[in-house]
N, C-alpha and C. Protein backbone atom coordinates (compact mmCIF):
# COMPACT_ATOMS: atom_id res chain seq x y z
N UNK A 1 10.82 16.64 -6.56
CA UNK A 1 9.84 15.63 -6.22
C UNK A 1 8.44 16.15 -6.57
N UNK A 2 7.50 15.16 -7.21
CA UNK A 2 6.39 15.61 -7.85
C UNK A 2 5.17 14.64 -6.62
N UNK A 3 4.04 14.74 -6.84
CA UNK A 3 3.04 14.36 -6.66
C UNK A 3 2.34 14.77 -5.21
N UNK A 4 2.91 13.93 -4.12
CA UNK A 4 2.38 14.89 -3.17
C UNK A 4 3.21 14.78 -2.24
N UNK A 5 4.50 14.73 -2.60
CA UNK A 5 6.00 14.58 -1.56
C UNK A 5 5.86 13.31 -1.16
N UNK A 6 5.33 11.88 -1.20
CA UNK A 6 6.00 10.39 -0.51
C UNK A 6 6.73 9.69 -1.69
N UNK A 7 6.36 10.43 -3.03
CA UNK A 7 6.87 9.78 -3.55
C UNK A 7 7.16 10.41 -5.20
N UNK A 8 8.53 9.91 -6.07
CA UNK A 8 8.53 10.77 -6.95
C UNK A 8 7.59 10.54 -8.32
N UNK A 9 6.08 9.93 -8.18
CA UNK A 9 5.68 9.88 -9.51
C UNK A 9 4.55 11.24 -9.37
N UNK A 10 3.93 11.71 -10.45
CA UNK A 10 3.54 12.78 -10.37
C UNK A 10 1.92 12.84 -11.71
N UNK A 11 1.15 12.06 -10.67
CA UNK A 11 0.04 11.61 -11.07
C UNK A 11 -1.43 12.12 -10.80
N UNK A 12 -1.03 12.92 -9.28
CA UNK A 12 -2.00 13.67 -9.16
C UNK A 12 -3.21 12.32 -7.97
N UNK A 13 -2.73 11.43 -7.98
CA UNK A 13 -3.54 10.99 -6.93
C UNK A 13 -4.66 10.09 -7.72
N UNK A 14 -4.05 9.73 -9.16
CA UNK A 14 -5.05 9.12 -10.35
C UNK A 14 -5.07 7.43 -9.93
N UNK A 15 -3.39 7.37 -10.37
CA UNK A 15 -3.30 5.99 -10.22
C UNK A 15 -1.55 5.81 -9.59
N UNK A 16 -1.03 4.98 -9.53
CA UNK A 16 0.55 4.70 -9.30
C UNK A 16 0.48 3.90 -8.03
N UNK A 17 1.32 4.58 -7.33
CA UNK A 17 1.58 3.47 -6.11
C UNK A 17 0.80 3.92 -4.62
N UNK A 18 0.58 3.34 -4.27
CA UNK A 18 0.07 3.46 -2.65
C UNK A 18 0.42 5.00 -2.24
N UNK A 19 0.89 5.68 -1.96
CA UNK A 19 1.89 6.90 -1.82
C UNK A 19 1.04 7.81 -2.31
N UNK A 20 1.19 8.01 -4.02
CA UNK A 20 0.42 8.25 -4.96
C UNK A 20 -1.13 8.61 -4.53
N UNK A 21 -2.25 7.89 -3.89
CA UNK A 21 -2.82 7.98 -3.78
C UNK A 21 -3.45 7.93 -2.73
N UNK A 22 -2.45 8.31 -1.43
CA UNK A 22 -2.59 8.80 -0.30
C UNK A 22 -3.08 7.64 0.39
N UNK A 23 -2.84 6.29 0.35
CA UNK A 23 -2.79 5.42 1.49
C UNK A 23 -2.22 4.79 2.29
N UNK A 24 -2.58 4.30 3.28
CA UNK A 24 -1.47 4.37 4.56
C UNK A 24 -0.54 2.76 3.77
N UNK A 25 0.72 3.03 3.92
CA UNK A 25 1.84 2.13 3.65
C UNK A 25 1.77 1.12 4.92
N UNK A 26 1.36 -0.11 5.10
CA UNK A 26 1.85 -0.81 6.17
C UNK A 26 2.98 -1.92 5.45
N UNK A 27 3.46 -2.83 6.56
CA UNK A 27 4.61 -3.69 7.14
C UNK A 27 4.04 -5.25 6.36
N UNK A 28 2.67 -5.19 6.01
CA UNK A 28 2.62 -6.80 5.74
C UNK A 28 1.73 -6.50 3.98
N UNK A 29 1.48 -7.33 3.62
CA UNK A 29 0.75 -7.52 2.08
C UNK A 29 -0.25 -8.48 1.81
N UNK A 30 -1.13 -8.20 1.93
CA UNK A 30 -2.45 -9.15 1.57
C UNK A 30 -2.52 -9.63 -0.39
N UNK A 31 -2.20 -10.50 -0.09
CA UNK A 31 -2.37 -11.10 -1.86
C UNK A 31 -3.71 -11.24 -2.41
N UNK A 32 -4.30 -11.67 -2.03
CA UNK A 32 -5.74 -11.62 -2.23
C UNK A 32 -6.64 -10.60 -2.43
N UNK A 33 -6.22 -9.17 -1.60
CA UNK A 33 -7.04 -8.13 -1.76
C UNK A 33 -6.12 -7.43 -2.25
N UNK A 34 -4.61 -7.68 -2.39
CA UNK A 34 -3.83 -6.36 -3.46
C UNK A 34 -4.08 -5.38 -2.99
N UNK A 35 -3.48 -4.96 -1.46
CA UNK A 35 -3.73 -3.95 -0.81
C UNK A 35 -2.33 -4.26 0.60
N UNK A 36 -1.74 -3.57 0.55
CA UNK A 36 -1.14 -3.23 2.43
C UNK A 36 -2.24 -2.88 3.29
N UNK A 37 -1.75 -3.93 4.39
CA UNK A 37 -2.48 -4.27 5.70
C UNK A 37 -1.51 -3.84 6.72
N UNK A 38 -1.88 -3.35 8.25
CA UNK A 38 -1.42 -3.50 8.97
C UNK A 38 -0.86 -4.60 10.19
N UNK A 39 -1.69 -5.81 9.69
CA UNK A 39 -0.71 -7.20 10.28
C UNK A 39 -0.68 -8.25 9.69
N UNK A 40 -0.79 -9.43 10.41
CA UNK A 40 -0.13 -10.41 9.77
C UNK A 40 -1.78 -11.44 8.93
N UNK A 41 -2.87 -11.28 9.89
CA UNK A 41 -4.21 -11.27 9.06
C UNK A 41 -4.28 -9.91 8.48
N UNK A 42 -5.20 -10.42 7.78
CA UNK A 42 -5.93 -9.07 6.41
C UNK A 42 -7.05 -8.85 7.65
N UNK A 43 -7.11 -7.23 7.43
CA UNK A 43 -8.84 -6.82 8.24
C UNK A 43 -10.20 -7.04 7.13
N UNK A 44 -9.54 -7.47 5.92
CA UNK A 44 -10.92 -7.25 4.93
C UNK A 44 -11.69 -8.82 4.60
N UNK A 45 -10.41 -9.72 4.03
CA UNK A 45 -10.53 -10.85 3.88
C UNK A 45 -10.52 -12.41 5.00
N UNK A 46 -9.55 -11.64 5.72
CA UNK A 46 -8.85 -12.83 7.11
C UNK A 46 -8.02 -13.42 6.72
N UNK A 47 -7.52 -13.86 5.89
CA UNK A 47 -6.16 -14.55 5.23
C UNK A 47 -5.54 -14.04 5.72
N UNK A 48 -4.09 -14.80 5.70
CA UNK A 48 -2.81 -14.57 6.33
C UNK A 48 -2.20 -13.39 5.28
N UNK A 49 -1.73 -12.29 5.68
CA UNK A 49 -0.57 -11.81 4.74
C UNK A 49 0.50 -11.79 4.94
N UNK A 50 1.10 -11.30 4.00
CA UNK A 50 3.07 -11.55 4.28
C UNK A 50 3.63 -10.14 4.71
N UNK A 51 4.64 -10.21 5.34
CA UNK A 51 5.51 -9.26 5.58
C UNK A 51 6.43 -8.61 4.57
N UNK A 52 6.37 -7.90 4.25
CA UNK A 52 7.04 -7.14 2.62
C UNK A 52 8.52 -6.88 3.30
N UNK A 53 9.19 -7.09 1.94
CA UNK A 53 10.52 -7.19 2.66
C UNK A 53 11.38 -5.78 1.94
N UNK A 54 12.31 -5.47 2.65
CA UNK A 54 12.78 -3.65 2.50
C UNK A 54 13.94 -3.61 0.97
């Protein structure tokens, strides 16, 4: 496992996935800001986000 152990791409923290660049993974998905949120509003925008499914 490469990058910084959450995950196997090995980028150095440039670009890739959430993981990648050391931010917190939450439970829901804001479409609008293209970012994981921790509920069901966005804290940035207020829109509703969705719950990401496993």
């Amino acid at each position: 496992m490469a990058g910084n152990g959450k995950c196997g791409h090995d980028d150095n923290g440039q670009q890739g996935c959430a993981a990648c660049r050391g931010e917190e993974i939450f439970a829901y998905w804001c479409q609008s800001c293209q970012r994981s949120v921790p509920e069901k509003r966005c804290p940035y925008c207020g829109l509703k986000a969705q719950k990401k499914k496993d």
